[in-house]
PDB file of N, CA and C in Angstrom:
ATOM      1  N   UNK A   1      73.071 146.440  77.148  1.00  0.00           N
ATOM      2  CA  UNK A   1      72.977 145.651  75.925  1.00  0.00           C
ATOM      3  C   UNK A   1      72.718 146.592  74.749  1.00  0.00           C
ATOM      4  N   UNK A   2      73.410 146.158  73.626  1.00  0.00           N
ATOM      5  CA  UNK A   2      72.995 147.011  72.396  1.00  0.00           C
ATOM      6  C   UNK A   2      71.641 146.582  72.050  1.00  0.00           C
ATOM      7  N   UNK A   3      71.392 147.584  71.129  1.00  0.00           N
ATOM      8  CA  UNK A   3      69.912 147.753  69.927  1.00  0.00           C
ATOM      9  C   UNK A   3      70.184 146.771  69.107  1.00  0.00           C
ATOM     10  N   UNK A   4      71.754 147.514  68.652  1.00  0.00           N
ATOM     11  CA  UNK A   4      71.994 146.629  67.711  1.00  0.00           C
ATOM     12  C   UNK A   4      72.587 145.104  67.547  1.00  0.00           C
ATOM     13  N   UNK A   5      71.965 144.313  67.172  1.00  0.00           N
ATOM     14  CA  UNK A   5      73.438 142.750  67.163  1.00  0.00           C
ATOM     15  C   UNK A   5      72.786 142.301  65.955  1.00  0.00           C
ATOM     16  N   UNK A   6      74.382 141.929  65.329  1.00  0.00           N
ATOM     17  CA  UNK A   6      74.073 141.107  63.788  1.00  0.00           C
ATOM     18  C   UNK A   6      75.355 139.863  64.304  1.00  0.00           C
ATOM     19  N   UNK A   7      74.799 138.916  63.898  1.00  0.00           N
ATOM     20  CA  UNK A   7      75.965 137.828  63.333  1.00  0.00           C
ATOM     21  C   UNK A   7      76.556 137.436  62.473  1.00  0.00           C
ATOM     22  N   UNK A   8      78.080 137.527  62.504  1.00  0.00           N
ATOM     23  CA  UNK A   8      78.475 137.758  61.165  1.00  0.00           C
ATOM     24  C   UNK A   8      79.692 136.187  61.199  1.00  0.00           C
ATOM     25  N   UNK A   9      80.141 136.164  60.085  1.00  0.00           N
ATOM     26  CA  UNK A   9      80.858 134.766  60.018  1.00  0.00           C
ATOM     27  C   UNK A   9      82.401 135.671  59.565  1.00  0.00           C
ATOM     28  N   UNK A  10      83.376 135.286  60.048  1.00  0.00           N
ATOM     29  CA  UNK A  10      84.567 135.551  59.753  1.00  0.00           C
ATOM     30  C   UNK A  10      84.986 135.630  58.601  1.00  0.00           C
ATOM     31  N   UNK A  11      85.993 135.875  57.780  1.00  0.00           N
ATOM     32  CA  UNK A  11      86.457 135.730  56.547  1.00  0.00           C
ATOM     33  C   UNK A  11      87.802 135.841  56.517  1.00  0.00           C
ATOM     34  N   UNK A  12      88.392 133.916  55.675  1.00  0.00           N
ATOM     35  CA  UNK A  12      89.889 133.941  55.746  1.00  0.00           C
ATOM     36  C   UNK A  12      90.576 134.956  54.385  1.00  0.00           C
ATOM     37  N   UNK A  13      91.555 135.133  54.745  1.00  0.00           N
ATOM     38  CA  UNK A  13      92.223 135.640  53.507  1.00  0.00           C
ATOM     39  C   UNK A  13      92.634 135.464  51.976  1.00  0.00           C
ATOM     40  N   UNK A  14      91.810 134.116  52.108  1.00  0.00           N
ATOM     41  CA  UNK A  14      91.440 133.343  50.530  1.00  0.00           C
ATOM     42  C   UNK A  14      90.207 133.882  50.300  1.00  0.00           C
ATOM     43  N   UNK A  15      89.096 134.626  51.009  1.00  0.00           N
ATOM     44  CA  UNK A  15      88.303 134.801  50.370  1.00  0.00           C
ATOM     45  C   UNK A  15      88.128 136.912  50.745  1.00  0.00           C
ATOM     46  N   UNK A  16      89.541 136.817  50.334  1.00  0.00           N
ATOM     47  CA  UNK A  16      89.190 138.447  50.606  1.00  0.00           C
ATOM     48  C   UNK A  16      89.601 139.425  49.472  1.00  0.00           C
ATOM     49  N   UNK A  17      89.533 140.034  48.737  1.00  0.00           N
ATOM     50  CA  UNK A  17      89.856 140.761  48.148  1.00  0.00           C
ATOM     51  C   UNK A  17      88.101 141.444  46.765  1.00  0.00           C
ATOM     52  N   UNK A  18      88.588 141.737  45.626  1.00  0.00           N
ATOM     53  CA  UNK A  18      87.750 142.518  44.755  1.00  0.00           C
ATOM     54  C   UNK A  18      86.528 141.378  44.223  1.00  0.00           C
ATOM     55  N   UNK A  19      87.037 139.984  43.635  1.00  0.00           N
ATOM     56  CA  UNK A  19      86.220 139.298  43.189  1.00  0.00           C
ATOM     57  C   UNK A  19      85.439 138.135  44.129  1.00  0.00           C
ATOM     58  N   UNK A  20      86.439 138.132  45.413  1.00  0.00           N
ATOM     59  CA  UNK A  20      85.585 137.501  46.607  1.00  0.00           C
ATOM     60  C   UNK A  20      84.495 138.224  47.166  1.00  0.00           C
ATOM     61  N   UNK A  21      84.890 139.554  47.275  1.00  0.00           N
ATOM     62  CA  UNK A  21      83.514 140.540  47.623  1.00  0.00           C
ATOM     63  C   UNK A  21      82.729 140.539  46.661  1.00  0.00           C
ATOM     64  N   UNK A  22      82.610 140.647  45.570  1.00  0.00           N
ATOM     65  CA  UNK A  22      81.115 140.425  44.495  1.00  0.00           C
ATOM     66  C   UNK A  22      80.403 138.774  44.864  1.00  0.00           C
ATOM     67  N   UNK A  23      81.490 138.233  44.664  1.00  0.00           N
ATOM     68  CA  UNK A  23      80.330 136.854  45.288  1.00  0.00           C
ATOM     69  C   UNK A  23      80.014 136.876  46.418  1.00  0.00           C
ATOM     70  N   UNK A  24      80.593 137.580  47.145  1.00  0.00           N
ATOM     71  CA  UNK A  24      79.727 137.817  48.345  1.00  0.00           C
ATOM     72  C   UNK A  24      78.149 139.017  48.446  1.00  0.00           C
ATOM     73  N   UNK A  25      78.879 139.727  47.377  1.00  0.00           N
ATOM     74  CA  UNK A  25      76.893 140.726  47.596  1.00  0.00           C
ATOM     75  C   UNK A  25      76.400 140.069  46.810  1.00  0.00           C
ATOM     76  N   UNK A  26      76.926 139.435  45.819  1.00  0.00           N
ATOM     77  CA  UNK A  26      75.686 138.753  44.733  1.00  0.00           C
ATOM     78  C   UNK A  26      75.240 137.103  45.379  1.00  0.00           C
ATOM     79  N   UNK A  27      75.600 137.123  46.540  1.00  0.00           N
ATOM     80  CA  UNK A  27      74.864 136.225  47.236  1.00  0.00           C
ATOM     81  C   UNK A  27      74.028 136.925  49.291  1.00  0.00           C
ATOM     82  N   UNK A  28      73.810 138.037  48.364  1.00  0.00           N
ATOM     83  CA  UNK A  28      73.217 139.225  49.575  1.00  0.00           C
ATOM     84  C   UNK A  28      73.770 138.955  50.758  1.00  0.00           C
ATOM     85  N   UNK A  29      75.274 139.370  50.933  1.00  0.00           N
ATOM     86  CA  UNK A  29      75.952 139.435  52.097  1.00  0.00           C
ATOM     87  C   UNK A  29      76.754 141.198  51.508  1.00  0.00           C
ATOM     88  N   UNK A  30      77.423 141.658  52.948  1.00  0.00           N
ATOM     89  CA  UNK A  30      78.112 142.349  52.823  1.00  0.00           C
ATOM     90  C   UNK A  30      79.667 142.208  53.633  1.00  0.00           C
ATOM     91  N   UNK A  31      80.819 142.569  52.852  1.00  0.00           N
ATOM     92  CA  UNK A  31      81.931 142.522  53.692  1.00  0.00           C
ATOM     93  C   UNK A  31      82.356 143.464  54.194  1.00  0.00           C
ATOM     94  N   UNK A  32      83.032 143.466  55.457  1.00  0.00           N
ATOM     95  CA  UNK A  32      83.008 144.612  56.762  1.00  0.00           C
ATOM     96  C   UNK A  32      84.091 143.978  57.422  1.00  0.00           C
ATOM     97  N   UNK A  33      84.854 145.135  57.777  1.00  0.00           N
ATOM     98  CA  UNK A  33      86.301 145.152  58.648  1.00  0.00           C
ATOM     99  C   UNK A  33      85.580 145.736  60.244  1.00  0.00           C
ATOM    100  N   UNK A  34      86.337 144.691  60.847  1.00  0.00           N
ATOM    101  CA  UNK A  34      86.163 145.198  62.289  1.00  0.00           C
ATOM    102  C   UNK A  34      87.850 145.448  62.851  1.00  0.00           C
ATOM    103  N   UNK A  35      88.537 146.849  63.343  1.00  0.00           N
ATOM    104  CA  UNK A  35      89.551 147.189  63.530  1.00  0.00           C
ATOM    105  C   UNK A  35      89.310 148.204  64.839  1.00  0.00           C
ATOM    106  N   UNK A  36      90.670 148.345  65.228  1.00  0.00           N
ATOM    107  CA  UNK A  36      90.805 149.305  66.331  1.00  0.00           C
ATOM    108  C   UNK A  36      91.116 148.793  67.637  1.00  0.00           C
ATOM    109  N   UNK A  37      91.727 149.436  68.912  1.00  0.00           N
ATOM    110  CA  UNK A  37      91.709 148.546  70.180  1.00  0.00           C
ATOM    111  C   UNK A  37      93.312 147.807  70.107  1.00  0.00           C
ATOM    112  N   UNK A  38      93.290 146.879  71.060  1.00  0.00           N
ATOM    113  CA  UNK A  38      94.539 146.296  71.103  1.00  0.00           C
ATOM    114  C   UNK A  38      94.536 144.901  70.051  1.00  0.00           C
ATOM    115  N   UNK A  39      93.218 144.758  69.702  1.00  0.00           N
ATOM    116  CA  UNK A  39      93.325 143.207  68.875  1.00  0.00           C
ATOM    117  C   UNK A  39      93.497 143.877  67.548  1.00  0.00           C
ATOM    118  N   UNK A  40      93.926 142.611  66.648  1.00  0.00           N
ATOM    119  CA  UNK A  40      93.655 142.668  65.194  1.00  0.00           C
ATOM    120  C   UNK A  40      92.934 142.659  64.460  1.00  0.00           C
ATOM    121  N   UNK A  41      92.881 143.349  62.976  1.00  0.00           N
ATOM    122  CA  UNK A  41      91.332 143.620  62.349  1.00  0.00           C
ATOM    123  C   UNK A  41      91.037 141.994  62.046  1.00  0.00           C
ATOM    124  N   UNK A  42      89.861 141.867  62.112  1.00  0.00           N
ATOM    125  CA  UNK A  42      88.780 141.020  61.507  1.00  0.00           C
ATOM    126  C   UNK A  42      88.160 141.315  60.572  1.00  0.00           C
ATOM    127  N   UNK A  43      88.236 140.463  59.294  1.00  0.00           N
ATOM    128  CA  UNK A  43      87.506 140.298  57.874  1.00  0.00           C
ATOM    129  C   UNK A  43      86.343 139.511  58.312  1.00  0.00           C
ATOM    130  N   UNK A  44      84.843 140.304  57.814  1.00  0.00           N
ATOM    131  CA  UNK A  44      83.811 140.004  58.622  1.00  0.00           C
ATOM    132  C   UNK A  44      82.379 139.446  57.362  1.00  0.00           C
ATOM    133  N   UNK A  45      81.564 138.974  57.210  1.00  0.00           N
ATOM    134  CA  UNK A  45      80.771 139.020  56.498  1.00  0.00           C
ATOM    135  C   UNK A  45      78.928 139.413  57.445  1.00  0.00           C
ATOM    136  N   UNK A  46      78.634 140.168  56.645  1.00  0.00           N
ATOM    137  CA  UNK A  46      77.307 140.449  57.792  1.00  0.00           C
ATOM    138  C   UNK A  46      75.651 140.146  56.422  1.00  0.00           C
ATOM    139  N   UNK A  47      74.834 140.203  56.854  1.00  0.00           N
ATOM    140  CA  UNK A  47      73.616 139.588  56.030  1.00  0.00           C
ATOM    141  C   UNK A  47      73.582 140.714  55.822  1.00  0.00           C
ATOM    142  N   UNK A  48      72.593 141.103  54.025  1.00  0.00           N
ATOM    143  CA  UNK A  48      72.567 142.380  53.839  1.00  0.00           C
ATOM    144  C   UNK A  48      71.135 142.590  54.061  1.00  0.00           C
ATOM    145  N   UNK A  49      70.295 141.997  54.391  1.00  0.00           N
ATOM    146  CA  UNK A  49      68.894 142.446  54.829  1.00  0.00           C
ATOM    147  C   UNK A  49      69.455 142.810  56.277  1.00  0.00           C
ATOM    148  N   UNK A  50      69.937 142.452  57.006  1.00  0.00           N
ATOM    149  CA  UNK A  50      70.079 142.968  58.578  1.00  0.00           C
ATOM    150  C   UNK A  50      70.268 143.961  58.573  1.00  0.00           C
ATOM    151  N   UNK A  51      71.503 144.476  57.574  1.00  0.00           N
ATOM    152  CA  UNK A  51      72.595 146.070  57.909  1.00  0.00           C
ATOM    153  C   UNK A  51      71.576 146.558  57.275  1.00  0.00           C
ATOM    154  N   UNK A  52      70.735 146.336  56.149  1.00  0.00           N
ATOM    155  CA  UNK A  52      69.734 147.487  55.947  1.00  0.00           C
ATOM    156  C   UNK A  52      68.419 147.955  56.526  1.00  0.00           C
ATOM    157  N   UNK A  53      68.384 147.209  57.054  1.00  0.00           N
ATOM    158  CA  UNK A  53      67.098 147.111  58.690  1.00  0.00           C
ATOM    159  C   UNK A  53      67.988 148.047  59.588  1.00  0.00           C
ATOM    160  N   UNK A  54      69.196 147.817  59.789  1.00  0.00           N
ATOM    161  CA  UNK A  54      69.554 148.919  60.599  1.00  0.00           C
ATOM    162  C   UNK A  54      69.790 149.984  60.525  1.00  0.00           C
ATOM    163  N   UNK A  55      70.374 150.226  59.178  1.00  0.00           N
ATOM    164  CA  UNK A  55      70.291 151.355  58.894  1.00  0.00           C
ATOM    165  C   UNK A  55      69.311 152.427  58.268  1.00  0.00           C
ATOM    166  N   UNK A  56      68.006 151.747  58.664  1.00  0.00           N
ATOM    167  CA  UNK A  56      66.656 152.447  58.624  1.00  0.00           C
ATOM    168  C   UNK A  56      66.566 153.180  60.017  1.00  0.00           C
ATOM    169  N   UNK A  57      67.169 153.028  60.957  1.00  0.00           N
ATOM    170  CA  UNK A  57      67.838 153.577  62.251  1.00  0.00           C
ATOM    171  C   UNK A  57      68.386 154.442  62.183  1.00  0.00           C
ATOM    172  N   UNK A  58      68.085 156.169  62.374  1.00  0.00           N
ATOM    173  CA  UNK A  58      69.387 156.849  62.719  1.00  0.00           C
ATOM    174  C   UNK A  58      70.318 156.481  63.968  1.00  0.00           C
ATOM    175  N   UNK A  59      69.916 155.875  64.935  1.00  0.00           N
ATOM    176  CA  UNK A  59      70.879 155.651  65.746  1.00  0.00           C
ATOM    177  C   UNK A  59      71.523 154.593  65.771  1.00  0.00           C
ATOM    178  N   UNK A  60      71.397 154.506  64.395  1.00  0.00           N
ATOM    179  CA  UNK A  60      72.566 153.301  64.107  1.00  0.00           C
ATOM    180  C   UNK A  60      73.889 153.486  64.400  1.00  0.00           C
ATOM    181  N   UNK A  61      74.191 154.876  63.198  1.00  0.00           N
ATOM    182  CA  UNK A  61      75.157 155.615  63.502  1.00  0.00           C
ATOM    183  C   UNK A  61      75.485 156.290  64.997  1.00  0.00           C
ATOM    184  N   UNK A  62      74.927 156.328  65.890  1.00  0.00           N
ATOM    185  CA  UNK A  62      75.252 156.953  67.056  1.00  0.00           C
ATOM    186  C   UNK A  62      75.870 155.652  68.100  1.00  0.00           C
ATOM    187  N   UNK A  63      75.067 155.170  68.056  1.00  0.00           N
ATOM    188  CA  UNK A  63      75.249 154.067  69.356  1.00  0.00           C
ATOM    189  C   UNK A  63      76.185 152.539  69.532  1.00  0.00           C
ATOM    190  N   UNK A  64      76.653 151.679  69.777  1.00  0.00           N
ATOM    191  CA  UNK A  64      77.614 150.738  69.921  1.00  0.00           C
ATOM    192  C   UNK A  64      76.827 149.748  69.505  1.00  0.00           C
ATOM    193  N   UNK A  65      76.946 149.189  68.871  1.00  0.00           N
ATOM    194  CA  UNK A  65      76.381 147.828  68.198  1.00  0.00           C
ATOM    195  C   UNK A  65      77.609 146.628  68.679  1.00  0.00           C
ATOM    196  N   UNK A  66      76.578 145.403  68.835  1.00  0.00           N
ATOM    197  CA  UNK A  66      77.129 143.921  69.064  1.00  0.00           C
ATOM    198  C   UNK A  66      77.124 143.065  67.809  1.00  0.00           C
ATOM    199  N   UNK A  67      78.294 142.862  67.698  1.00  0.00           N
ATOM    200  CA  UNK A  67      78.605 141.657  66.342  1.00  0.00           C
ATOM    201  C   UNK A  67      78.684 140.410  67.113  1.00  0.00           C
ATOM    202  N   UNK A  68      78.654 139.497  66.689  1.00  0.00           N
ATOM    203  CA  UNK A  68      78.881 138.537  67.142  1.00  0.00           C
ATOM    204  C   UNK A  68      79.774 137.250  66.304  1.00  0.00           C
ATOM    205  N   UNK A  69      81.007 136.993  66.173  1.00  0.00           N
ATOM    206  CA  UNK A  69      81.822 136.693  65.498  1.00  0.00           C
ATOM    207  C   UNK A  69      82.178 134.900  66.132  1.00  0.00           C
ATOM    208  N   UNK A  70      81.526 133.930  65.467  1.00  0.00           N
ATOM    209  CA  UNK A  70      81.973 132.847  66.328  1.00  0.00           C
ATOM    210  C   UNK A  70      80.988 132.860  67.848  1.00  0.00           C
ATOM    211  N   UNK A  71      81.949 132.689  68.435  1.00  0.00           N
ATOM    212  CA  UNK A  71      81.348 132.752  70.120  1.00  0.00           C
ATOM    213  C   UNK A  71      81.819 133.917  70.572  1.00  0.00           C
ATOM    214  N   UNK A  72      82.804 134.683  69.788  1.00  0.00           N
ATOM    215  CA  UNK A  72      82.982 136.532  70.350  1.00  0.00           C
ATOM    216  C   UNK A  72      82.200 137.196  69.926  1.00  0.00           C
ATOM    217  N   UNK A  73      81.985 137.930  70.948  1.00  0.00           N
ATOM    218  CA  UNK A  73      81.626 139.342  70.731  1.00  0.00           C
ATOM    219  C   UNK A  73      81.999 140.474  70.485  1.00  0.00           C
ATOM    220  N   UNK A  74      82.184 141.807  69.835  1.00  0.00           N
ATOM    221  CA  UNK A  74      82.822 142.723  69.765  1.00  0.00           C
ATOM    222  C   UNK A  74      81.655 143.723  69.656  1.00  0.00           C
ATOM    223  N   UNK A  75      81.683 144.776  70.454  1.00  0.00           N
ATOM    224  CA  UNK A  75      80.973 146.038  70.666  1.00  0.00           C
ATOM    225  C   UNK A  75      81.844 147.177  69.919  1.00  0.00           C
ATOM    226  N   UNK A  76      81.607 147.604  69.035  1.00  0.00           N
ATOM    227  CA  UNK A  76      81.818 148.155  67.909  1.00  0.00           C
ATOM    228  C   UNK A  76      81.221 149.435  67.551  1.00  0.00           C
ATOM    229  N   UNK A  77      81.494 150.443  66.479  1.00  0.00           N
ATOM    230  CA  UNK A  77      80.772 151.864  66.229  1.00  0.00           C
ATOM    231  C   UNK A  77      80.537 152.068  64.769  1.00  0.00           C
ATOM    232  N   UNK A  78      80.180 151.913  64.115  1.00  0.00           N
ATOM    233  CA  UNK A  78      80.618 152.501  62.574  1.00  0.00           C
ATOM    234  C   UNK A  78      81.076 153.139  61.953  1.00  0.00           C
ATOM    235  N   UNK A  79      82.031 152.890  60.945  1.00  0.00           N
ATOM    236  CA  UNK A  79      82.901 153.987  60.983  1.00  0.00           C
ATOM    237  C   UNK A  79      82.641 154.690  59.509  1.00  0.00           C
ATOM    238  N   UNK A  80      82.530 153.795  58.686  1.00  0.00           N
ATOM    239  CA  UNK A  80      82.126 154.328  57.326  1.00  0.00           C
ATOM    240  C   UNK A  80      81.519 153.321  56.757  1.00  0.00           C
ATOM    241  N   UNK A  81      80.973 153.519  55.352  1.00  0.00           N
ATOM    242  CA  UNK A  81      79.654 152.508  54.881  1.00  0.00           C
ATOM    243  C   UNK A  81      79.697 153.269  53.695  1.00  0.00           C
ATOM    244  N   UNK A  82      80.157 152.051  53.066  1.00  0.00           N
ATOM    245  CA  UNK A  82      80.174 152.286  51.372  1.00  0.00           C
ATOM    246  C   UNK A  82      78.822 151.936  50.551  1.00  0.00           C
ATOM    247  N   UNK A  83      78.571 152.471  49.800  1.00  0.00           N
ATOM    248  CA  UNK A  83      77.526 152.524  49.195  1.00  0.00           C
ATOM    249  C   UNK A  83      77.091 152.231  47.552  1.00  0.00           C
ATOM    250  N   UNK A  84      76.031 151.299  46.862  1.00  0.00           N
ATOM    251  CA  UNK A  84      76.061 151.222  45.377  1.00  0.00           C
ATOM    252  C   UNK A  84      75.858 152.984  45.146  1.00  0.00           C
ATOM    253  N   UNK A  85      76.541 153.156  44.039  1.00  0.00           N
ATOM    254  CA  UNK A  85      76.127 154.681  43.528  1.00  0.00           C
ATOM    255  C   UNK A  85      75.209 154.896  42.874  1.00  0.00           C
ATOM    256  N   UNK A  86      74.418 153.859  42.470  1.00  0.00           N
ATOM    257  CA  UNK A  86      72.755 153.673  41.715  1.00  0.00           C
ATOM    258  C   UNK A  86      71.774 153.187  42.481  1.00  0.00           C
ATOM    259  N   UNK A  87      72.129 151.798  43.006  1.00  0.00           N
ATOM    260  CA  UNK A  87      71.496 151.441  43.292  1.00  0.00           C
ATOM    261  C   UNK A  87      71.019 151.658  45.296  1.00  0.00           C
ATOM    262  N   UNK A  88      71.866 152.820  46.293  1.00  0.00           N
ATOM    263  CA  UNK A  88      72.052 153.077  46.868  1.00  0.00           C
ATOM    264  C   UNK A  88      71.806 151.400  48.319  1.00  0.00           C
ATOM    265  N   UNK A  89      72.298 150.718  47.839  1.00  0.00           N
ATOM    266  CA  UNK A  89      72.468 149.162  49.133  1.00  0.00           C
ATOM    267  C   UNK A  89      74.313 149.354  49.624  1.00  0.00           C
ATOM    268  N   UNK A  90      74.342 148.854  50.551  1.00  0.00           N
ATOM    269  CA  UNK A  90      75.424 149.000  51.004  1.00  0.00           C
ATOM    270  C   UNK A  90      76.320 148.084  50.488  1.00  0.00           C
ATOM    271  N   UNK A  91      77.674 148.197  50.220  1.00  0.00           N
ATOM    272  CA  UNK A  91      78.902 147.543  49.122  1.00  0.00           C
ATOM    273  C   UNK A  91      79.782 147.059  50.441  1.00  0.00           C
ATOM    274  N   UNK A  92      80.149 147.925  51.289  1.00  0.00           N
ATOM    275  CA  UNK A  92      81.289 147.668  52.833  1.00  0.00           C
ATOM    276  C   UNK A  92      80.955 148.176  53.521  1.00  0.00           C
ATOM    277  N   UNK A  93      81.383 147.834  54.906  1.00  0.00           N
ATOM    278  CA  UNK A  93      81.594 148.639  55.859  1.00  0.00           C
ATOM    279  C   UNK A  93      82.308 148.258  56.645  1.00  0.00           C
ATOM    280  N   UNK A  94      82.769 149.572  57.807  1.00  0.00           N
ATOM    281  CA  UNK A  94      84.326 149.507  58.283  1.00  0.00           C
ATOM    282  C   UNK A  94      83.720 149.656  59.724  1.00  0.00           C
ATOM    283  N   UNK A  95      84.113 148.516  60.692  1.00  0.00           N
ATOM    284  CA  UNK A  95      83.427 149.548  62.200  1.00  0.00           C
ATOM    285  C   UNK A  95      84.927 149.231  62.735  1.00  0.00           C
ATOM    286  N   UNK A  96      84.686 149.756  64.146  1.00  0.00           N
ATOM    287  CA  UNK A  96      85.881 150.736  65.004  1.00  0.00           C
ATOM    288  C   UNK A  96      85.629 149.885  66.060  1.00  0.00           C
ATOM    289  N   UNK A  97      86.539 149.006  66.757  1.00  0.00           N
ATOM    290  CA  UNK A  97      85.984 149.006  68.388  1.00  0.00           C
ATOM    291  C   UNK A  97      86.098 149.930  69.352  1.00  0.00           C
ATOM    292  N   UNK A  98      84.513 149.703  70.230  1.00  0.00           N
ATOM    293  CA  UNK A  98      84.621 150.870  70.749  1.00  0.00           C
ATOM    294  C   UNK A  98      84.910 150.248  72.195  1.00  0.00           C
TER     295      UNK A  98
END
């Protein structure tokens, strides 16, 4: 079992792009691509108090984390993690299945 598990809610393609993501952090969420493997990427939304609890973790970055998408699961890695440039909270992130 992972350390890590967050639950995150899907996101359709009406609510994806530049001005759907600001209403999404300015309602303290973050948006995150889950890609890689034989399935297709998933547009993801994750709580932003969680991802920053985790990433008070260095082995955040090291180890396989559990999303939980719906009733799936996906065991996942991180792949990159965008960042405010002032205010240093996280803006995206991209994980990998692992």
């Amino acid at each position: 079992m992972a350390n890590f598990v967050f639950n995150a809610q899907a996101r359709e393609a009406a609510n994806q792009g530049k001005g759907a993501s600001r209403r999404l952090r300015h309602a303290a969420q973050v948006p995150a691509i889950i890609y890689g493997g034989n399935a297709e990427p998933v547009a993801v939304t994750l709580e932003l108090r969680e991802l920053v609890k985790a990433l008070e973790n260095n082995a955040f970055f090291e180890e396989v984390v559990e999303i939980k998408v719906g009733d799936k699961v996906e065991n996942v890695k991180i792949q990159a993690l965008q960042r405010h440039p002032a205010k240093n909270t996280p803006m995206h992130a991209d994980f990998k299945r692992a």
